[in-house]
C-alpha atoms as a PDB file:
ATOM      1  CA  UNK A   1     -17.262 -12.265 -30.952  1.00  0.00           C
ATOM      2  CA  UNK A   2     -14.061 -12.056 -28.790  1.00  0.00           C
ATOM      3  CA  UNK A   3     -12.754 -15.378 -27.175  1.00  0.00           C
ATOM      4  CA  UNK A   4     -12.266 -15.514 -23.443  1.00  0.00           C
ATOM      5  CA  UNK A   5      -8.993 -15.739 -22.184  1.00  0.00           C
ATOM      6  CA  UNK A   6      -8.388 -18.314 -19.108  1.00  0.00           C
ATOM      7  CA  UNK A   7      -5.510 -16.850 -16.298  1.00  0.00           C
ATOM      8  CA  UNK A   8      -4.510 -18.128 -13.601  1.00  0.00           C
ATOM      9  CA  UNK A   9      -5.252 -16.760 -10.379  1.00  0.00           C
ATOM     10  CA  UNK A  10      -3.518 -16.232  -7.081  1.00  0.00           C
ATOM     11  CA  UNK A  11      -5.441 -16.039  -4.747  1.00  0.00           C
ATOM     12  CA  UNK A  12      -8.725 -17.278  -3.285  1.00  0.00           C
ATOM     13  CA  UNK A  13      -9.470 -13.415  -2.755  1.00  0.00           C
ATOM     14  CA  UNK A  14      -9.339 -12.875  -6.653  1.00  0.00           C
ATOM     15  CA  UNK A  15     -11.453 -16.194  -7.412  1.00  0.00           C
ATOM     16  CA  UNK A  16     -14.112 -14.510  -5.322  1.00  0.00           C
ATOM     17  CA  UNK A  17     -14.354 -11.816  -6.882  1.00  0.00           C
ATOM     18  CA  UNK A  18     -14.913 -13.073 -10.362  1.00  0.00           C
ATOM     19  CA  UNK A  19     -17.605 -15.779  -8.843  1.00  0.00           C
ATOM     20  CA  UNK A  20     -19.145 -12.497  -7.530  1.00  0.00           C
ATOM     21  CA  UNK A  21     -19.069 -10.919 -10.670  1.00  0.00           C
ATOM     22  CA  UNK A  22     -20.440 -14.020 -12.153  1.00  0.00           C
ATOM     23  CA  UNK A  23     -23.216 -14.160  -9.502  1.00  0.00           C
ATOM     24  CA  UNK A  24     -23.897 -10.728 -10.115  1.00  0.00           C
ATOM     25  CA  UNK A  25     -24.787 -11.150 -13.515  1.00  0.00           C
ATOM     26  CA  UNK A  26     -26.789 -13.761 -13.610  1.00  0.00           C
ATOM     27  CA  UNK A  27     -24.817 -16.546 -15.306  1.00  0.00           C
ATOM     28  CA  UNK A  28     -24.628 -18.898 -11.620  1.00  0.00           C
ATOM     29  CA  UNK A  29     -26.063 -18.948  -8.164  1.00  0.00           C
ATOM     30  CA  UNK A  30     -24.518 -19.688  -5.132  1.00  0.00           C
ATOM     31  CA  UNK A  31     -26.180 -22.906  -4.776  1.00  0.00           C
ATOM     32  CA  UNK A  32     -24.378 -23.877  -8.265  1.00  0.00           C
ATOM     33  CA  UNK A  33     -21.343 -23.667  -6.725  1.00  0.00           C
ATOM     34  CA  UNK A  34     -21.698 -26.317  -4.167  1.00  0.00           C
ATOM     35  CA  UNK A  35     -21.178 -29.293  -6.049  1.00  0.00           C
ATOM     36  CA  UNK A  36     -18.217 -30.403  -8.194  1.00  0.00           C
ATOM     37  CA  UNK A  37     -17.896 -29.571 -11.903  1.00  0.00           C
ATOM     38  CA  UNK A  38     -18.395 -32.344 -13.818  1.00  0.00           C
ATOM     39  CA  UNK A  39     -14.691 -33.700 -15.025  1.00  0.00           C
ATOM     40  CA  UNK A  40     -13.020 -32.481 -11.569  1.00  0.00           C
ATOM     41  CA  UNK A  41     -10.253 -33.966 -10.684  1.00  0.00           C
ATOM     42  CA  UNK A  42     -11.033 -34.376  -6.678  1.00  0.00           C
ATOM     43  CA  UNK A  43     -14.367 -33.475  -5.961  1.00  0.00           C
ATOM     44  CA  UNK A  44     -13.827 -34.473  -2.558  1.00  0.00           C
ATOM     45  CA  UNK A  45     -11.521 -31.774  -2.198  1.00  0.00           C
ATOM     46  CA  UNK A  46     -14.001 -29.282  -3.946  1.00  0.00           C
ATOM     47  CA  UNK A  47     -15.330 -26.590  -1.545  1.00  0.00           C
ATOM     48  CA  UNK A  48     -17.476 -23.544  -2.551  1.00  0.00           C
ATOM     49  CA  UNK A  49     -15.426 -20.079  -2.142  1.00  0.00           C
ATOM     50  CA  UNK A  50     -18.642 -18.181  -1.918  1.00  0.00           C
ATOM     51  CA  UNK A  51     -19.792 -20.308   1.437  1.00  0.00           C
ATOM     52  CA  UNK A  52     -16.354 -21.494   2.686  1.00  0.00           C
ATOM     53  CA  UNK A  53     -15.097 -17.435   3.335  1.00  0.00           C
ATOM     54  CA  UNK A  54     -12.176 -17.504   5.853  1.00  0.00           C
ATOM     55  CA  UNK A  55     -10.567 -14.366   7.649  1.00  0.00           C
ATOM     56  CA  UNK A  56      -7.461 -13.040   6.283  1.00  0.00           C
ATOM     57  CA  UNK A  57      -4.537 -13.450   8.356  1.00  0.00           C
ATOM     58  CA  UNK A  58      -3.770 -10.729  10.368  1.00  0.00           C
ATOM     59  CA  UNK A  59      -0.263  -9.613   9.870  1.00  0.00           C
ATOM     60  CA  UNK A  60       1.196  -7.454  12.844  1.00  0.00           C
ATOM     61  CA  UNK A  61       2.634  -4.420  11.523  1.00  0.00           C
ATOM     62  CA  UNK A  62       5.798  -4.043  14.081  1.00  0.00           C
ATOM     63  CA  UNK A  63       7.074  -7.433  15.373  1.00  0.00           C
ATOM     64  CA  UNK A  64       8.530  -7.399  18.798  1.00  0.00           C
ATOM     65  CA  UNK A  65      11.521  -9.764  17.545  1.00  0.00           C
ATOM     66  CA  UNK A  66      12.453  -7.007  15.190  1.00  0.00           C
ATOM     67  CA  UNK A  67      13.560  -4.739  17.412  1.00  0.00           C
ATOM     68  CA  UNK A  68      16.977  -4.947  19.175  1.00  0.00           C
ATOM     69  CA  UNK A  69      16.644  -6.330  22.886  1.00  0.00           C
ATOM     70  CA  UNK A  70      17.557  -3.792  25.677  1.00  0.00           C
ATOM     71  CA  UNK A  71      20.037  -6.094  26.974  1.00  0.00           C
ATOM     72  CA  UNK A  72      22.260  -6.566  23.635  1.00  0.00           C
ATOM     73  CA  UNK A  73      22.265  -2.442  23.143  1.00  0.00           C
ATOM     74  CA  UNK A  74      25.246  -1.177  23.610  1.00  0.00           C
ATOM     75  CA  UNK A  75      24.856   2.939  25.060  1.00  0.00           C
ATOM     76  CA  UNK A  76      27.339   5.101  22.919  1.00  0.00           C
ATOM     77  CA  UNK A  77      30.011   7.074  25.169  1.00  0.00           C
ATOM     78  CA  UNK A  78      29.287  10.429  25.765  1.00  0.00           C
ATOM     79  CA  UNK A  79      31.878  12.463  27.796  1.00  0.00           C
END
């Protein structure tokens, strides 16, 4: 039987998806997830990722303070 390997993951996004996986198949419910492990370290801090589901950030694409200001443009001479 092959051993499980434990990674480290990076985001909250990619922790969700492997509790959904894990839901999926049987081996936890939702309702498992909302208390502490046993041997946690905080369990006040604990939260479940499958209830606690936050937006992602929205990132806007073109930022306003990218762009040169009309005042400090400088026209090129044309003659």
């Amino acid at each position: 039987m092959p051993t499980a390997r434990l990674t480290r993951l990076s985001t909250e996004e990619g922790a969700r998806q492997i509790l959904r996986r894990m839901i999926d198949a049987g081996r936890c419910t939702v309702e498992d997830l909302d208390k502490a492990p046993p041997g946690h370290i905080n369990p006040q801090a604990y939260r479940n990722l499958m209830r606690d589901i936050a937006p992602a950030p929205k990132v806007e694409v073109v930022s306003p303070r990218d762009l040169p200001s009309p005042s400090t443009e400088q026209p090129l001479p044309f003659r």
